[in-house]
N, C-alpha and C. Protein backbone atom coordinates (compact mmCIF):
# COMPACT_ATOMS: atom_id res chain seq x y z
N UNK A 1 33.78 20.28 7.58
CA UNK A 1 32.90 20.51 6.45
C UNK A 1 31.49 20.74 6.98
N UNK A 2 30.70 21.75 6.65
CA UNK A 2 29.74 21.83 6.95
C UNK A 2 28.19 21.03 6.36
N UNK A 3 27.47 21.07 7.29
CA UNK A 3 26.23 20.26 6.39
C UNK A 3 26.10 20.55 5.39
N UNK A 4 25.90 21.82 4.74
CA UNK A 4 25.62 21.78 3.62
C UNK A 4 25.92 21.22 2.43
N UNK A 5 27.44 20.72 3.14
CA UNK A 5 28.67 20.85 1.70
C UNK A 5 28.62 19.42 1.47
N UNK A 6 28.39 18.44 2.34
CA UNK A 6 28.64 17.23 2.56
C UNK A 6 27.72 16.54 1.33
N UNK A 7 28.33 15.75 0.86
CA UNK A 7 28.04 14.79 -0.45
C UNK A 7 26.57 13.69 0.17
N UNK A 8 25.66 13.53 -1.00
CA UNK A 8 24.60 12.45 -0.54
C UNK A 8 25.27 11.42 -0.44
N UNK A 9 24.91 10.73 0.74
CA UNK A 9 25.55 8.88 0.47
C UNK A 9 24.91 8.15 0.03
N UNK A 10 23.61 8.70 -1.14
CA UNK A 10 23.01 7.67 -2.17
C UNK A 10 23.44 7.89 -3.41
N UNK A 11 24.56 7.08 -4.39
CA UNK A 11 24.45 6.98 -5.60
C UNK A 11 23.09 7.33 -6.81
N UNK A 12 22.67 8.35 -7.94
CA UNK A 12 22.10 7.85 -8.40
C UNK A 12 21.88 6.89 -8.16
N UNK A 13 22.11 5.68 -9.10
CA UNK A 13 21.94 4.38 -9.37
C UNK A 13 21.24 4.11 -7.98
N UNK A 14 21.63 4.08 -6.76
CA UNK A 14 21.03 3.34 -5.92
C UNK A 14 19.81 4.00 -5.56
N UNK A 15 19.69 5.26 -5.39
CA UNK A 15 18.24 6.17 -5.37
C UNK A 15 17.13 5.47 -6.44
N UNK A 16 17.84 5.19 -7.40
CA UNK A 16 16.57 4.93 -8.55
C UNK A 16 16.33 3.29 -8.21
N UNK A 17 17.57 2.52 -7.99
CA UNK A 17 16.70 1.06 -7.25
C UNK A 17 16.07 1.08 -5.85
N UNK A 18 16.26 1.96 -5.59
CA UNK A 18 15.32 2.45 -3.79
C UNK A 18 14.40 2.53 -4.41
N UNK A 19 14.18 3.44 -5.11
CA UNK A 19 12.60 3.84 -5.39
C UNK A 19 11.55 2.94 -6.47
N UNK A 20 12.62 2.13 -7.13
CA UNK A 20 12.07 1.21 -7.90
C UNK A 20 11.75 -0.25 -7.06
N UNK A 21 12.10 -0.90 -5.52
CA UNK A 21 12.04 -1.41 -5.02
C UNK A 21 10.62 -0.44 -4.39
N UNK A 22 10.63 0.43 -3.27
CA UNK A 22 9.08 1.05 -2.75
C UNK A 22 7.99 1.35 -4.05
N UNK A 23 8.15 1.37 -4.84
CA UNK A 23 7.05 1.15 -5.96
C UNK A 23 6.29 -0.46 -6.03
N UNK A 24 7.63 -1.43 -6.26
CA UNK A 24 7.36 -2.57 -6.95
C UNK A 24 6.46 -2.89 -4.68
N UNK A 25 7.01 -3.05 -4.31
CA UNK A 25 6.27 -3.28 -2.77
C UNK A 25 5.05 -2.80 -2.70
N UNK A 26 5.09 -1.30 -3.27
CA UNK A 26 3.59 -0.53 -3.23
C UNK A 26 2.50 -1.47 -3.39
N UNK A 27 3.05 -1.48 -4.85
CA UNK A 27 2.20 -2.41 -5.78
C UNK A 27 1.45 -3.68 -5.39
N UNK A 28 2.85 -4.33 -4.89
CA UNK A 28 2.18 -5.61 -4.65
C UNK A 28 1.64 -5.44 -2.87
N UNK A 29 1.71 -4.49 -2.34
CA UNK A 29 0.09 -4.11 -1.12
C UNK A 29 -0.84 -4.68 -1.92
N UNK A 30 -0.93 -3.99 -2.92
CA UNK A 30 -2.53 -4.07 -3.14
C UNK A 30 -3.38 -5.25 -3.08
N UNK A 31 -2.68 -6.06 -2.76
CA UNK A 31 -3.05 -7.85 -2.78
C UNK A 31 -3.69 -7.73 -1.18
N UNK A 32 -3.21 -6.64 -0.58
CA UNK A 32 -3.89 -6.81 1.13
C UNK A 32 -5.29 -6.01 1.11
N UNK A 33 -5.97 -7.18 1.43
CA UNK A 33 -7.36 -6.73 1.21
C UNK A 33 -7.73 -6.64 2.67
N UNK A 34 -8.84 -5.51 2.92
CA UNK A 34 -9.27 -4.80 4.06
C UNK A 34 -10.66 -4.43 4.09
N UNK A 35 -11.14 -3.56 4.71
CA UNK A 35 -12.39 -2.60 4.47
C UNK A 35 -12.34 -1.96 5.77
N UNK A 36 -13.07 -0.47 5.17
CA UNK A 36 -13.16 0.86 5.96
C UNK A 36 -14.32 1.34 5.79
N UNK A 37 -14.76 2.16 6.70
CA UNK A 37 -15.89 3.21 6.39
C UNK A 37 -15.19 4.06 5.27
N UNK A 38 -16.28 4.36 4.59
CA UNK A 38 -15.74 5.45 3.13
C UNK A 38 -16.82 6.20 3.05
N UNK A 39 -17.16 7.70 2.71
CA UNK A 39 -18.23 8.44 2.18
C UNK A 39 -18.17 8.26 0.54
N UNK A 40 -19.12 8.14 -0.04
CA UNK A 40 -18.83 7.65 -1.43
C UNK A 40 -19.87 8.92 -2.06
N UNK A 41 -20.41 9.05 -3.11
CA UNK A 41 -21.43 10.21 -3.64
C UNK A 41 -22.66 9.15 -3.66
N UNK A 42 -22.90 8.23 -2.78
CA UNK A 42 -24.33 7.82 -2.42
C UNK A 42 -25.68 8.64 -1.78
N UNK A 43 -26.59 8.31 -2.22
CA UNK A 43 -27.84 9.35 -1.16
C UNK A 43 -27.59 9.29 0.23
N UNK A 44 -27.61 10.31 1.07
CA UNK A 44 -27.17 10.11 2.15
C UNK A 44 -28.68 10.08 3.05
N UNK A 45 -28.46 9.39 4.36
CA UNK A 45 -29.94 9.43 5.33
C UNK A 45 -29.76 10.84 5.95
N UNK A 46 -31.18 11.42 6.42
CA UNK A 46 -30.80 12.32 6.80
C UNK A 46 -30.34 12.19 8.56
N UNK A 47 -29.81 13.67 9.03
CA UNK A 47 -29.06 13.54 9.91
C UNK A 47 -29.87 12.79 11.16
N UNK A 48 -29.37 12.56 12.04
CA UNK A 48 -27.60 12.23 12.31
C UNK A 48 -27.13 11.21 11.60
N UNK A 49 -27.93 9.90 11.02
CA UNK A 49 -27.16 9.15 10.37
C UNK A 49 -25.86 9.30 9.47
N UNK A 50 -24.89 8.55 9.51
CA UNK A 50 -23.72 8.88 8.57
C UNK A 50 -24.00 8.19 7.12
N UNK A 51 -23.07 9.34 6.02
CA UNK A 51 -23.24 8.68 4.93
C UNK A 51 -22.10 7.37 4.72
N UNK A 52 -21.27 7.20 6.03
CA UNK A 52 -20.06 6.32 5.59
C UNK A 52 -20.58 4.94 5.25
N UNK A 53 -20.41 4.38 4.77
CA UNK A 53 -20.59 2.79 4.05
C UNK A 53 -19.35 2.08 4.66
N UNK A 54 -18.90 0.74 4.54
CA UNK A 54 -17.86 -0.31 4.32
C UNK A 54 -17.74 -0.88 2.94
N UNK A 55 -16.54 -0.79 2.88
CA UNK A 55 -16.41 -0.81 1.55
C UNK A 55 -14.72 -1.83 1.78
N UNK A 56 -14.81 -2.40 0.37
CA UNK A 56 -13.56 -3.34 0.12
C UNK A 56 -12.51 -2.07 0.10
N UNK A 57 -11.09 -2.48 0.14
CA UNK A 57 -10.09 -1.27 0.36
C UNK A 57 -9.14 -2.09 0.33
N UNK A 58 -8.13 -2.27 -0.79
CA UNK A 58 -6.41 -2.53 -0.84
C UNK A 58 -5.54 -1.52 -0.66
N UNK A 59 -4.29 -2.62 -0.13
CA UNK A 59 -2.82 -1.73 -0.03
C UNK A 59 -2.71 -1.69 1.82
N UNK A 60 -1.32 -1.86 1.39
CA UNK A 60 -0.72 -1.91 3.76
C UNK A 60 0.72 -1.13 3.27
N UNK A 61 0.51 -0.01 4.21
CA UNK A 61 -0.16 -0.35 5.55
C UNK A 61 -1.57 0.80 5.38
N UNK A 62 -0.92 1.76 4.06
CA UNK A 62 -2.37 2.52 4.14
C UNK A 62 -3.36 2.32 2.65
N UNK A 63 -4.52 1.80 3.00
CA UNK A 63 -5.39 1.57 1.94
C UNK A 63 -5.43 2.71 0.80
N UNK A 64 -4.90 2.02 -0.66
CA UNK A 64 -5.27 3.41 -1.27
C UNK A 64 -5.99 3.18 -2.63
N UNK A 65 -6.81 1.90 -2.63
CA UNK A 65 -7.93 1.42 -3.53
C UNK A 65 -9.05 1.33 -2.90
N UNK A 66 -10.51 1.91 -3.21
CA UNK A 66 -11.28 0.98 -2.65
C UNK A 66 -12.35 1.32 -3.53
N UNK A 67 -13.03 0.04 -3.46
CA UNK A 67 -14.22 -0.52 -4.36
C UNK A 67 -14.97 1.06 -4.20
N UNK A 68 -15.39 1.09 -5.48
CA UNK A 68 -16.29 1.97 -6.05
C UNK A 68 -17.37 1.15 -6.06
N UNK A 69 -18.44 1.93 -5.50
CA UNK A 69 -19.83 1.32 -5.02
C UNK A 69 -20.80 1.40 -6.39
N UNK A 70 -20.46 2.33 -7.31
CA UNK A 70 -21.70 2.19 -8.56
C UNK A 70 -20.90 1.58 -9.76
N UNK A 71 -19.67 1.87 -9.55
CA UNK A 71 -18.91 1.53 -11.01
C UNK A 71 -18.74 -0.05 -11.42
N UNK A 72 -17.75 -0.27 -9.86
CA UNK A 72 -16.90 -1.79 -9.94
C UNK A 72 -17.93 -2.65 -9.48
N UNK A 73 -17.42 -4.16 -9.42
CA UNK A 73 -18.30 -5.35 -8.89
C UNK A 73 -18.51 -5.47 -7.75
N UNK A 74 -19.32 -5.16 -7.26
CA UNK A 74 -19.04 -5.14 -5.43
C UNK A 74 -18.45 -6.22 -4.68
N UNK A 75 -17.70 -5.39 -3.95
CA UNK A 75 -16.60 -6.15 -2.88
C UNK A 75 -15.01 -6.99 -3.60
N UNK A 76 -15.34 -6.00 -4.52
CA UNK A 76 -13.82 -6.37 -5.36
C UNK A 76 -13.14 -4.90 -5.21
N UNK A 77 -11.49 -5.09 -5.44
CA UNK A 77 -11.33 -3.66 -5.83
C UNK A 77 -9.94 -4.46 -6.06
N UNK A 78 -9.27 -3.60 -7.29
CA UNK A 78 -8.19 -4.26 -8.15
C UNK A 78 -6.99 -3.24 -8.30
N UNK A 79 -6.02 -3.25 -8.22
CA UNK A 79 -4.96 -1.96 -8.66
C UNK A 79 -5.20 -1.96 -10.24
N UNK A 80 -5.60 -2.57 -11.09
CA UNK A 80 -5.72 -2.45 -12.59
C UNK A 80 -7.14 -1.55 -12.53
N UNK A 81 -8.17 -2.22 -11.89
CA UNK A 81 -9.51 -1.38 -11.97
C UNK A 81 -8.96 0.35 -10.90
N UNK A 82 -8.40 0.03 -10.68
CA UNK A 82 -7.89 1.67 -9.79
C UNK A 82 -7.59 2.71 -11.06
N UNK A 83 -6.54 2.07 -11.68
CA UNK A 83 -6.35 2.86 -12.81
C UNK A 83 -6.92 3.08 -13.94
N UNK A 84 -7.75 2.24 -14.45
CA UNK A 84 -8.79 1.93 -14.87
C UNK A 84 -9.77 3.01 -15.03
N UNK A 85 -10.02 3.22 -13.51
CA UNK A 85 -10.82 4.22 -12.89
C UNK A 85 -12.31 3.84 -12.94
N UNK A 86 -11.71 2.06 -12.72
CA UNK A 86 -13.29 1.63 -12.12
C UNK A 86 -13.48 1.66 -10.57
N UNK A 87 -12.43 1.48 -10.16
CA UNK A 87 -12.14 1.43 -8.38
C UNK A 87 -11.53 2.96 -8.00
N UNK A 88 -12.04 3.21 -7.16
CA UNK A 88 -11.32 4.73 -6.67
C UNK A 88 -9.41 4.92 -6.18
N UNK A 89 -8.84 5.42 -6.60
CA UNK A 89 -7.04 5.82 -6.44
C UNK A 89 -7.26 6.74 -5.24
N UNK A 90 -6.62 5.97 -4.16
CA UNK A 90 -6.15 7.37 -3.35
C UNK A 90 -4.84 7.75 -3.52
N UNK A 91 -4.78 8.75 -4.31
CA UNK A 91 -3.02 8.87 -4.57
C UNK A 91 -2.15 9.26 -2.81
N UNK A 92 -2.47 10.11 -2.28
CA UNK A 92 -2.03 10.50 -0.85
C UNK A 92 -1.44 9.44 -0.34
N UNK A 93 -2.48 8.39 0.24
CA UNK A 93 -2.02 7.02 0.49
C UNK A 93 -0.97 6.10 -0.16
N UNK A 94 -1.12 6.02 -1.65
CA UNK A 94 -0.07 5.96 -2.60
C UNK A 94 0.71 6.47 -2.09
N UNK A 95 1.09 7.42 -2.23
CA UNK A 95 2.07 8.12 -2.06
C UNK A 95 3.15 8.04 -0.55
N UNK A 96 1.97 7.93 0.20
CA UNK A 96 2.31 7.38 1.86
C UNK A 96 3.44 5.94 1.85
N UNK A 97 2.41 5.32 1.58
CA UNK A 97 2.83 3.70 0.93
C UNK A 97 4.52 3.88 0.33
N UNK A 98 4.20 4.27 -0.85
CA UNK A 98 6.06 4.74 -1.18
C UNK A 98 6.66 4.97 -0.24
N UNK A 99 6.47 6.01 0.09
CA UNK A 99 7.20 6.95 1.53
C UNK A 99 7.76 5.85 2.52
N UNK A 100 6.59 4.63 3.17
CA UNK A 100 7.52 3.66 3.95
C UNK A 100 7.84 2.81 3.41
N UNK A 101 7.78 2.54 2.27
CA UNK A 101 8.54 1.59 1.54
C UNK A 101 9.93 1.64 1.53
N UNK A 102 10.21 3.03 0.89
CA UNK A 102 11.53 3.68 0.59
C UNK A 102 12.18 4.14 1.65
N UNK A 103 11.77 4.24 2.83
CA UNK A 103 12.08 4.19 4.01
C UNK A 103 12.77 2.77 4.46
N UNK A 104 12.15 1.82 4.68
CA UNK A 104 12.46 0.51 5.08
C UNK A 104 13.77 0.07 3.61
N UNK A 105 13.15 -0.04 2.36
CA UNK A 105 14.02 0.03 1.56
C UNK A 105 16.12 0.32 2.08
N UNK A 106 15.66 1.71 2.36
CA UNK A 106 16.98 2.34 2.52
C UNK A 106 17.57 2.33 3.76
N UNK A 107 16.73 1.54 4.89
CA UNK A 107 17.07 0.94 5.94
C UNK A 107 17.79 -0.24 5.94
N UNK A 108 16.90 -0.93 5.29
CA UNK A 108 17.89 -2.68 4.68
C UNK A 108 19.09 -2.07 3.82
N UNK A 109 19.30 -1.28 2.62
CA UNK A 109 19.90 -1.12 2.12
C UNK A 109 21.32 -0.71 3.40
N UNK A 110 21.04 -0.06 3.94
CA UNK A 110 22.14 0.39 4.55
C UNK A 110 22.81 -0.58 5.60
N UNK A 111 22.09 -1.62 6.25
CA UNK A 111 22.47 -2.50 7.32
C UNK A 111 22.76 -3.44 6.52
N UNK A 112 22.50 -4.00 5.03
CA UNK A 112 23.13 -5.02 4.66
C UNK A 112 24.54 -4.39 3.73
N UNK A 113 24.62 -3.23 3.17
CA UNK A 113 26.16 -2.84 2.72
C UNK A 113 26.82 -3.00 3.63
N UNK A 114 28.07 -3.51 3.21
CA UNK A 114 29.76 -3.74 3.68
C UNK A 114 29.78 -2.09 4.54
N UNK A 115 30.33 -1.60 5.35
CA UNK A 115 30.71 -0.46 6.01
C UNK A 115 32.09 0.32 4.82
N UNK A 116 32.01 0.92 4.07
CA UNK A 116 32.81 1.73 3.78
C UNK A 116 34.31 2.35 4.69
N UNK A 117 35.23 2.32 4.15
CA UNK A 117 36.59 2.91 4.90
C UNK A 117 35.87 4.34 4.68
N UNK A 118 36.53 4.75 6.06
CA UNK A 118 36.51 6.76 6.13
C UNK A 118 38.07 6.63 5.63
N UNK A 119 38.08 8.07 4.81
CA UNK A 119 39.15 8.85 4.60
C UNK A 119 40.18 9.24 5.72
C-alpha cells in the first residue's frame, strides 16, 4: 500500500482530545512568568540607543503575553488581560506553544496505548 493510501492512526475522537489537551497546557503556561526585551510604541532615544524595554512576559516554553507598558499595571501580564487586550497576544507563539504541546501530547499518547495487533 502506498503512502498515500494508508489510513491516519489518529481517531477523530483522539485528534480532538490531543488538541484539547495542547490548548488546556497552553493555557495553563501562562502562569510561567518571565521577562524579555520587547520594542513597544514607546518614544524611542535617539540612535544607537535601543528602543527595547524589559517587560513582564507569560507562557513556556515560548512567551506569548507580555505586559503592555501604557495599558496594563506594570509588571503584571494575565492571559484574561491578553484577551482583554489589556496585555499584548502573541498569537505566533500561541500558536508555537500548541504546536509542542500537541507534539508531546501525541508522544505520551502513543507510548502509553496498549500496542495494537497488525493484520
Amino acid at each position: 500500500m502506498s503512502a498515500s493510501h494508508r489510513r491516519c492512526p489518529w481517531s477523530p475522537l483522539a485528534l480532538a482530545t490531543l488538541l484539547a489537551v495542547a490548548l488546556a497546557l497552553t493555557a495553563a503556561s501562562s502562569h510561567v512568568r518571565g521577562t524579555r526585551l520587547e520594542v513597544q510604541d514607546w518614544d524611542c532615544p535617539p540612535d544607537p540607543a535601543s528602543c527595547a524595554r524589559p517587560v513582564v512576559v507569560r507562557g513556556f516554553p515560548f512567551p506569548y503575553i507580555s505586559d503592555y507598558h501604557g495599558i496594563s499595571p506594570v509588571g503584571d501580564a494575565t492571559l484574561i488581560d491578553a484577551l482583554l487586550g489589556v496585555d499584548l497576544f502573541h498569537a505566533g507563539a500561541f500558536c508555537a506553544n500548541v504546536g509542542v504541546y500537541l507534539a508531546l501530547a501525541a508522544g505520551a499518547w502513543r507510548a502509553l496505548r496498549p500496542p495494537r495487533p497488525r493484520p
